[in-house]
Protein backbone atom coordinates (compact mmCIF):
# COMPACT_ATOMS: atom_id res chain seq x y z
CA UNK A 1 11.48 41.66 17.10
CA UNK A 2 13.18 40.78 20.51
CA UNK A 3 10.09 39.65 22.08
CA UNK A 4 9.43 37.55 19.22
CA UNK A 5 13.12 36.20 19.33
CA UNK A 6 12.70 35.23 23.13
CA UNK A 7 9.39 33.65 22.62
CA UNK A 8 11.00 32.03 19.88
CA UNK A 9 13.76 30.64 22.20
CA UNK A 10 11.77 28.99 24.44
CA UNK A 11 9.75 26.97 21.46
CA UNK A 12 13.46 25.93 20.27
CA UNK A 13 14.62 25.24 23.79
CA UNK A 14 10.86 22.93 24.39
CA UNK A 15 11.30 21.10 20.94
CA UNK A 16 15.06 20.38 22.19
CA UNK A 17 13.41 18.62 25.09
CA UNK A 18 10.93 17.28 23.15
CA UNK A 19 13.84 15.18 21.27
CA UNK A 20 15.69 13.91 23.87
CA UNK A 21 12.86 12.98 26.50
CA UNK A 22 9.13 12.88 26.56
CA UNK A 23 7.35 16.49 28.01
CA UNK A 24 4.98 16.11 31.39
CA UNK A 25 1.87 17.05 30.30
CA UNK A 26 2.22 20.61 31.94
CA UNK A 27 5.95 20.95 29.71
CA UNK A 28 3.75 19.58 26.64
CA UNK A 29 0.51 21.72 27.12
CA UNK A 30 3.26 25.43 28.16
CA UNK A 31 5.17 24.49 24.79
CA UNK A 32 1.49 24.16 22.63
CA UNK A 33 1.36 27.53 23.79
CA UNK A 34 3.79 29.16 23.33
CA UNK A 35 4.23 27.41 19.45
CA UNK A 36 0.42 29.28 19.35
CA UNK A 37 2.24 32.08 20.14
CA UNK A 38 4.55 32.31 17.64
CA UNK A 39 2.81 30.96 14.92
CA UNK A 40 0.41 34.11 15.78
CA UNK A 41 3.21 36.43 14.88
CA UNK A 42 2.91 35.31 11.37
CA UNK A 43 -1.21 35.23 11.13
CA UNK A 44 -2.21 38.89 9.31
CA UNK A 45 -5.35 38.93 12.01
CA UNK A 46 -4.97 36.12 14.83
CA UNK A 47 -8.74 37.18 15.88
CA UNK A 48 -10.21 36.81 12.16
CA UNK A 49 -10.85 32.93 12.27
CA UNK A 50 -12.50 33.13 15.49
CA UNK A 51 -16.24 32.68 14.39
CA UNK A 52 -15.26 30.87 11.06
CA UNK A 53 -13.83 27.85 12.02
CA UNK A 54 -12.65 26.73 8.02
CA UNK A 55 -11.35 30.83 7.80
CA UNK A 56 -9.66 29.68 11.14
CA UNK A 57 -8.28 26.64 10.21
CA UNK A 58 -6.60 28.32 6.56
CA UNK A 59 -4.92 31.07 8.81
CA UNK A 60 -3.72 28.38 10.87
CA UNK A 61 -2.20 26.74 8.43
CA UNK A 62 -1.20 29.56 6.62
CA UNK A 63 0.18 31.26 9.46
CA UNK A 64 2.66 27.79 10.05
CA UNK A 65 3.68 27.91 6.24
CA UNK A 66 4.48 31.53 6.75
CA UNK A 67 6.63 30.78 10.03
CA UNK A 68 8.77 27.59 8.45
CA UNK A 69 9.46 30.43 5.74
CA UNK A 70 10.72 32.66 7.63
CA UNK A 71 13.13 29.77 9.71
CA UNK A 72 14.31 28.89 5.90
CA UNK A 73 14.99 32.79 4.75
CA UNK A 74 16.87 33.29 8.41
CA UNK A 75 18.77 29.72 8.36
CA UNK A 76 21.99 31.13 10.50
CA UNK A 77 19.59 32.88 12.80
CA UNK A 78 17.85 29.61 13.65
CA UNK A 79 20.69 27.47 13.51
CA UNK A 80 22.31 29.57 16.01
CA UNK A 81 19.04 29.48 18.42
CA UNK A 82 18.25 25.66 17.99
CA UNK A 83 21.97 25.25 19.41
CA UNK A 84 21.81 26.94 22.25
CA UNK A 85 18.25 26.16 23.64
CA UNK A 86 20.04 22.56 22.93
CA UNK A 87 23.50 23.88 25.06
CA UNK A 88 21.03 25.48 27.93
CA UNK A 89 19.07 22.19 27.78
CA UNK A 90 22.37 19.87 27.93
CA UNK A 91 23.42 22.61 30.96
CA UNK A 92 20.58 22.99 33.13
CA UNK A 93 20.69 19.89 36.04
CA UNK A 94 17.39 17.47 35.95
């Protein structure tokens, strides 16, 4: 769970970003990935849809339904993370 809560950090702290200035293509491309990331927490086999592209795209989307779940069952938790990847964001010089 802490590795998924410090993965989960750095997605709050690039979507931060991502509403107060426009991501290079390198911040853009690092913060696809690591969204990938977590959303694979919440896929019940992230290698399953590999050769089935339709089986791929239903875990996909599955897999995102599953995550905004869990942010709405833990709404403290993430309210507490989105403000302080904002804080660190406001913080850290340009």
């Amino acid at each position: 769970m802490t590795e998924f809560l410090a993965i989960l950090a750095v997605l709050y702290t690039c979507n931060a970003a991502a509403e107060v200035r426009v991501l290079s293509s390198d911040e853009a491309v690092a913060c696809s990935g690591v969204f990938e990331v977590v959303k694979a927490q919440f896929m019940d086999d992230p290698e399953a849809g590999s050769s089935d592209p339709m089986s791929g795209t239903r875990q996909n989307v599955d897999a995102y339904l599953a995550f905004k779940q869990w942010e709405a069952d833990n709404p403290d938790l993430v309210d507490e993370m989105q403000r302080a990847a904002r804080h660190e964001l406001l913080e850290t010089p340009a």
